[in-house]
N, C-alpha and C. Protein backbone atom coordinates (compact mmCIF):
# COMPACT_ATOMS: atom_id res chain seq x y z
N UNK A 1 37.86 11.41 -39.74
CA UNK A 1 36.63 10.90 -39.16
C UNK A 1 36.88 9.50 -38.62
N UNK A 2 36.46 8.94 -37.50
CA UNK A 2 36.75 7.82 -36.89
C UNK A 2 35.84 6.86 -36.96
N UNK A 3 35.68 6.11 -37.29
CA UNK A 3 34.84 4.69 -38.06
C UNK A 3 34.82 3.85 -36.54
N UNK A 4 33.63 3.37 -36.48
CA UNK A 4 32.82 2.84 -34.87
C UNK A 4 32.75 1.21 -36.36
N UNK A 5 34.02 0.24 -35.60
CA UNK A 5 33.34 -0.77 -35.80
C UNK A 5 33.23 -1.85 -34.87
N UNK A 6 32.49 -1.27 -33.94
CA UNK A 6 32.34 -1.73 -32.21
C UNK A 6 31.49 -1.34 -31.32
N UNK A 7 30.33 -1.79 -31.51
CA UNK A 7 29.06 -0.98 -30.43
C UNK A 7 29.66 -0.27 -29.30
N UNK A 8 30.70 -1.35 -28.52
CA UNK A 8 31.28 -0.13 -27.25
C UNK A 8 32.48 0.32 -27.42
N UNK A 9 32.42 0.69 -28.79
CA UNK A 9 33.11 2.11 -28.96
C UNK A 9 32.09 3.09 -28.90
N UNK A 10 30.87 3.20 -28.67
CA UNK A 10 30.23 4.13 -29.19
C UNK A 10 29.93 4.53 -27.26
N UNK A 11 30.40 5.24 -27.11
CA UNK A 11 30.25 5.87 -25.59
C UNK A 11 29.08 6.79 -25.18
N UNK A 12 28.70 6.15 -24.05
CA UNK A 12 27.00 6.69 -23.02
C UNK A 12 27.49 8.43 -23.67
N UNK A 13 26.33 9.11 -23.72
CA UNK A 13 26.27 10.36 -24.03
C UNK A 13 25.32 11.19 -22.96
N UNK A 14 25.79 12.32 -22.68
CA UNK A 14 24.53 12.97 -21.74
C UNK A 14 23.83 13.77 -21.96
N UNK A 15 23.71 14.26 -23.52
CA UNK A 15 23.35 15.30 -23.62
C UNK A 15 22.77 14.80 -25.25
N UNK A 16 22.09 15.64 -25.72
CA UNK A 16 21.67 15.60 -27.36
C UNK A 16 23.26 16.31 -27.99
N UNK A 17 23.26 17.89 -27.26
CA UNK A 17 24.59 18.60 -27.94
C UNK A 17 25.95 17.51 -27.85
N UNK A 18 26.09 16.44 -27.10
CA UNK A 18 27.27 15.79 -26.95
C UNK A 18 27.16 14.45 -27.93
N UNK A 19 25.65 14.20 -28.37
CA UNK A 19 25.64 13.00 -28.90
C UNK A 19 26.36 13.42 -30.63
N UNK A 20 25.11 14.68 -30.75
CA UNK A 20 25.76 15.68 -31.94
C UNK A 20 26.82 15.64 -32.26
N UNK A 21 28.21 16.04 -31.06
CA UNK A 21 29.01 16.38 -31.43
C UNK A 21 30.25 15.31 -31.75
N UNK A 22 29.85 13.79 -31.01
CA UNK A 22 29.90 13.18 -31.02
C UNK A 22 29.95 12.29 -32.63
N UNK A 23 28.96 12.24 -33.36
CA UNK A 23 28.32 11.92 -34.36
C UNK A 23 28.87 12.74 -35.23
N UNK A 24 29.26 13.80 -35.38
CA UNK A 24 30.09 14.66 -36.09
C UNK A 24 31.39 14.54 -36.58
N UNK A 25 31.78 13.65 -36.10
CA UNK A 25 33.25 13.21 -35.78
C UNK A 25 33.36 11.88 -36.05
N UNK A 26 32.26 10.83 -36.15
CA UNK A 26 32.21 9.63 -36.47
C UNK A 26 31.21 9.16 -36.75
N UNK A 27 31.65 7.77 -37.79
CA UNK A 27 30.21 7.02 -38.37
C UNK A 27 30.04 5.05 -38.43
N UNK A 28 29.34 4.78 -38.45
CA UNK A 28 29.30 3.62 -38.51
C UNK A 28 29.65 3.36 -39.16
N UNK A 29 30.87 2.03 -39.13
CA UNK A 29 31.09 1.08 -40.42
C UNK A 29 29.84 0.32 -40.97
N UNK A 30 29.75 0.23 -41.86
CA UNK A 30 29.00 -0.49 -43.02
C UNK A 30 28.41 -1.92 -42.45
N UNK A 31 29.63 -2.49 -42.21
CA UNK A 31 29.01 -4.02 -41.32
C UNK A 31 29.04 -4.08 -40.49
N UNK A 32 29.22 -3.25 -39.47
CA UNK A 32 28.53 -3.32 -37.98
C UNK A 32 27.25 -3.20 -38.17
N UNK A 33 25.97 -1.98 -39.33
CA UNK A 33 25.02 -1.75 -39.43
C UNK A 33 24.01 -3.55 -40.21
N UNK A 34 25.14 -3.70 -40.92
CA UNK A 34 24.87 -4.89 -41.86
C UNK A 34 24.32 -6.45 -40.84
N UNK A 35 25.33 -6.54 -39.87
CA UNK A 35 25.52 -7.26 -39.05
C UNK A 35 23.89 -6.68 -37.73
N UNK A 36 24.01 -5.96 -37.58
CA UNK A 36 22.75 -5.93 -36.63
C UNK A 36 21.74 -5.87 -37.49
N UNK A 37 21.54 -5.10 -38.21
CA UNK A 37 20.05 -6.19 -39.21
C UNK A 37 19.75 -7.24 -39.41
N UNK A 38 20.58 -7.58 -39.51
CA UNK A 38 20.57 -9.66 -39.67
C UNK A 38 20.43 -10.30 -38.29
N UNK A 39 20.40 -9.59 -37.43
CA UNK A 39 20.59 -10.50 -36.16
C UNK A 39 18.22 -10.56 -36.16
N UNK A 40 18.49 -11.83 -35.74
CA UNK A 40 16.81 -12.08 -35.51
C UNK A 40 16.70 -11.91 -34.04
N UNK A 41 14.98 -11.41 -33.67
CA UNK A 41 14.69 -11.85 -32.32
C UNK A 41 14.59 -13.29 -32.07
N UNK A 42 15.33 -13.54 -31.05
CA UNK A 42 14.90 -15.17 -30.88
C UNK A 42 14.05 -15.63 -29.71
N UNK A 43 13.66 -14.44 -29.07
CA UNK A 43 12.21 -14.73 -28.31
C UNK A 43 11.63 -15.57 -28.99
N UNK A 44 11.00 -16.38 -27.81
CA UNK A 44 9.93 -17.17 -28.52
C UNK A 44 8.62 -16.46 -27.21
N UNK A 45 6.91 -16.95 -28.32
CA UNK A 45 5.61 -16.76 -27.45
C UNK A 45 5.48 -18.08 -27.00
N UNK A 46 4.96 -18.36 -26.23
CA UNK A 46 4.30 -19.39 -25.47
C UNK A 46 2.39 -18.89 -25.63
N UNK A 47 1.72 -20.06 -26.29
CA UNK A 47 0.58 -19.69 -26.36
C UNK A 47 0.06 -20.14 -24.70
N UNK A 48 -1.29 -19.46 -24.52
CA UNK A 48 -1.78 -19.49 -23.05
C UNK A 48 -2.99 -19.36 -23.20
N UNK A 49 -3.99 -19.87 -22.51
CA UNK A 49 -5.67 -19.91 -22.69
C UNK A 49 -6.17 -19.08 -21.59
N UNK A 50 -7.11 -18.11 -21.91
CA UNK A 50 -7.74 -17.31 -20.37
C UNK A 50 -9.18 -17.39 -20.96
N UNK A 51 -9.72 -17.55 -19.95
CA UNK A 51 -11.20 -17.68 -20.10
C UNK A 51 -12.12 -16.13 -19.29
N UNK A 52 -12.29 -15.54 -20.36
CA UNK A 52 -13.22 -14.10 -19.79
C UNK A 52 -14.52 -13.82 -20.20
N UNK A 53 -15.39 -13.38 -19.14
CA UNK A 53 -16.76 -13.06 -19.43
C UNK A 53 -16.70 -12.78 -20.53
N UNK A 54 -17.82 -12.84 -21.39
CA UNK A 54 -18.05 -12.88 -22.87
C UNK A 54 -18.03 -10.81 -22.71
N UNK A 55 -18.74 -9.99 -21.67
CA UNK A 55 -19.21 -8.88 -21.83
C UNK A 55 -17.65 -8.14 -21.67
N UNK A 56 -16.72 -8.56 -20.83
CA UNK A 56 -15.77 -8.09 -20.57
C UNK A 56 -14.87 -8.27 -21.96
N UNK A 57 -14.59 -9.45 -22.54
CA UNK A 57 -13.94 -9.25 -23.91
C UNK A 57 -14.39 -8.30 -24.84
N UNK A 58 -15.83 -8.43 -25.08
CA UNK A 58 -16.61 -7.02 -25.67
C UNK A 58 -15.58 -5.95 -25.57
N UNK A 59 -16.11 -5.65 -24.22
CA UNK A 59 -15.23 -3.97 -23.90
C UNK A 59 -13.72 -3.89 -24.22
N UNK A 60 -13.10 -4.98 -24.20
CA UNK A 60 -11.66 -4.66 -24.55
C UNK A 60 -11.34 -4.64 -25.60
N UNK A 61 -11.83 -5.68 -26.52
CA UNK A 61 -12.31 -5.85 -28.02
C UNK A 61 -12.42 -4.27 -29.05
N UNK A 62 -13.44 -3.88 -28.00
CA UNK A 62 -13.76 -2.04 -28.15
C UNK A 62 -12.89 -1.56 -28.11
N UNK A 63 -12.57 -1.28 -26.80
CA UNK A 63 -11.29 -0.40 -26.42
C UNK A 63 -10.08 -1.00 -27.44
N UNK A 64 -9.71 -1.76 -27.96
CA UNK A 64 -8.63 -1.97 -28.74
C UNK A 64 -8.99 -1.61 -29.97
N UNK A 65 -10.24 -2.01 -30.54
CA UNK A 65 -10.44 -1.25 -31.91
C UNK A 65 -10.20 0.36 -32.04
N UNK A 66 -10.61 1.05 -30.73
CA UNK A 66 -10.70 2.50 -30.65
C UNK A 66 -9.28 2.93 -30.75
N UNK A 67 -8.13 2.37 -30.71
CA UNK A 67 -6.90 2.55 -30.42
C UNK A 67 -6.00 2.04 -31.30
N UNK A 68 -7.03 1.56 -32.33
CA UNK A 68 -6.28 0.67 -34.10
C UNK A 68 -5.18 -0.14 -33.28
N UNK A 69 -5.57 -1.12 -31.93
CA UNK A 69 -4.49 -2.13 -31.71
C UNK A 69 -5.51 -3.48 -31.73
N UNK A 70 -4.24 -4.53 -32.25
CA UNK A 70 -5.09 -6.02 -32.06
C UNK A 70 -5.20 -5.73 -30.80
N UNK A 71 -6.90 -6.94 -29.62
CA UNK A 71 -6.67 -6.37 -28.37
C UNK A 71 -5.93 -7.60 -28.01
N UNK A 72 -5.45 -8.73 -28.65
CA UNK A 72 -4.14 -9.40 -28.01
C UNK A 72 -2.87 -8.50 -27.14
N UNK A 73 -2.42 -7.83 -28.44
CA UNK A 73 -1.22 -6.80 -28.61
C UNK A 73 -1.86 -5.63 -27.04
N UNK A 74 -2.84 -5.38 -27.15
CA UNK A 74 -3.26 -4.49 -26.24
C UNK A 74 -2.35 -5.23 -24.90
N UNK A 75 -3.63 -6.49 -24.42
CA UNK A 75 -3.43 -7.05 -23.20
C UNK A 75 -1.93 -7.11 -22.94
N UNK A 76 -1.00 -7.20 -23.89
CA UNK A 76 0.20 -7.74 -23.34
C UNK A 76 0.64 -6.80 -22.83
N UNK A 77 0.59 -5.28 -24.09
CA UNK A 77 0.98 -4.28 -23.73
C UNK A 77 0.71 -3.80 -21.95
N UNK A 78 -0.92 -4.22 -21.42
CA UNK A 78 -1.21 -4.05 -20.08
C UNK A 78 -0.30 -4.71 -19.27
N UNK A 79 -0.18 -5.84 -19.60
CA UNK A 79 0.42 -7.11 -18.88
C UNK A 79 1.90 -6.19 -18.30
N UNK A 80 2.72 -5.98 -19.41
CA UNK A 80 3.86 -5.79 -19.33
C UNK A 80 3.98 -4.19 -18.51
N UNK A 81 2.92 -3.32 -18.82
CA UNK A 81 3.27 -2.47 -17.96
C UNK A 81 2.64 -2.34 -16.58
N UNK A 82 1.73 -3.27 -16.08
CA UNK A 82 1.69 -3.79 -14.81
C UNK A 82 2.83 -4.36 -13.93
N UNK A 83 3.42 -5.52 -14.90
CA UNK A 83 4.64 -5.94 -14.19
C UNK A 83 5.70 -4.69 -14.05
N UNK A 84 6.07 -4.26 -15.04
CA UNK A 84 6.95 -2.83 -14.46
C UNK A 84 6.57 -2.07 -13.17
N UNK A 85 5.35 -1.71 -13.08
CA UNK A 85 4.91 -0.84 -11.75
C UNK A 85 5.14 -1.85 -10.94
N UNK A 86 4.87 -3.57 -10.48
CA UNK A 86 5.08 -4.34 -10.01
C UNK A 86 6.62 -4.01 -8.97
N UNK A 87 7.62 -4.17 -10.25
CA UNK A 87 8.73 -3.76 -9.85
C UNK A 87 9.03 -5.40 -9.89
């Protein structure tokens, strides 16, 4: 069995049956797994102020409760997949 202690050892796959077969044949060393847990995000937020109709926060407020998301977490979520269609 061949021991991956090298992310690019681990080669693009095209298929599920190739990742399988792939994976069959080899496993992660111990501290390669060890080593990417420990790594932190080091994004940082930048706080930002928007000022919205009181009736319009309502509704999003709503719409995010209906969807068990903070509607912070919501908006960004919008944010970010606007900019994608953006391109």
């Amino acid at each position: 069995m061949k021991v991956i202690t090298n992310w690019s050892e681990v080669p693009s796959l095209e298929s599920e049956e190739a990742e399988a077969a792939f994976w069959a044949e080899a496993r992660l060393d111990g501290r390669l797994m060890n080593a990417s847990l420990l790594k932190v995000d080091s994004r940082e937020s930048t706080t930002i102020t928007l000022r919205f109709d009181p009736r319009l926060l309502a509704r999003i407020k709503r719409l995010a409760r209906s969807r068990y998301l903070n509607y912070q977490s919501m908006m960004k979520q919008w944010l970010s997949e606007r900019l994608e269609k953006e391109g």
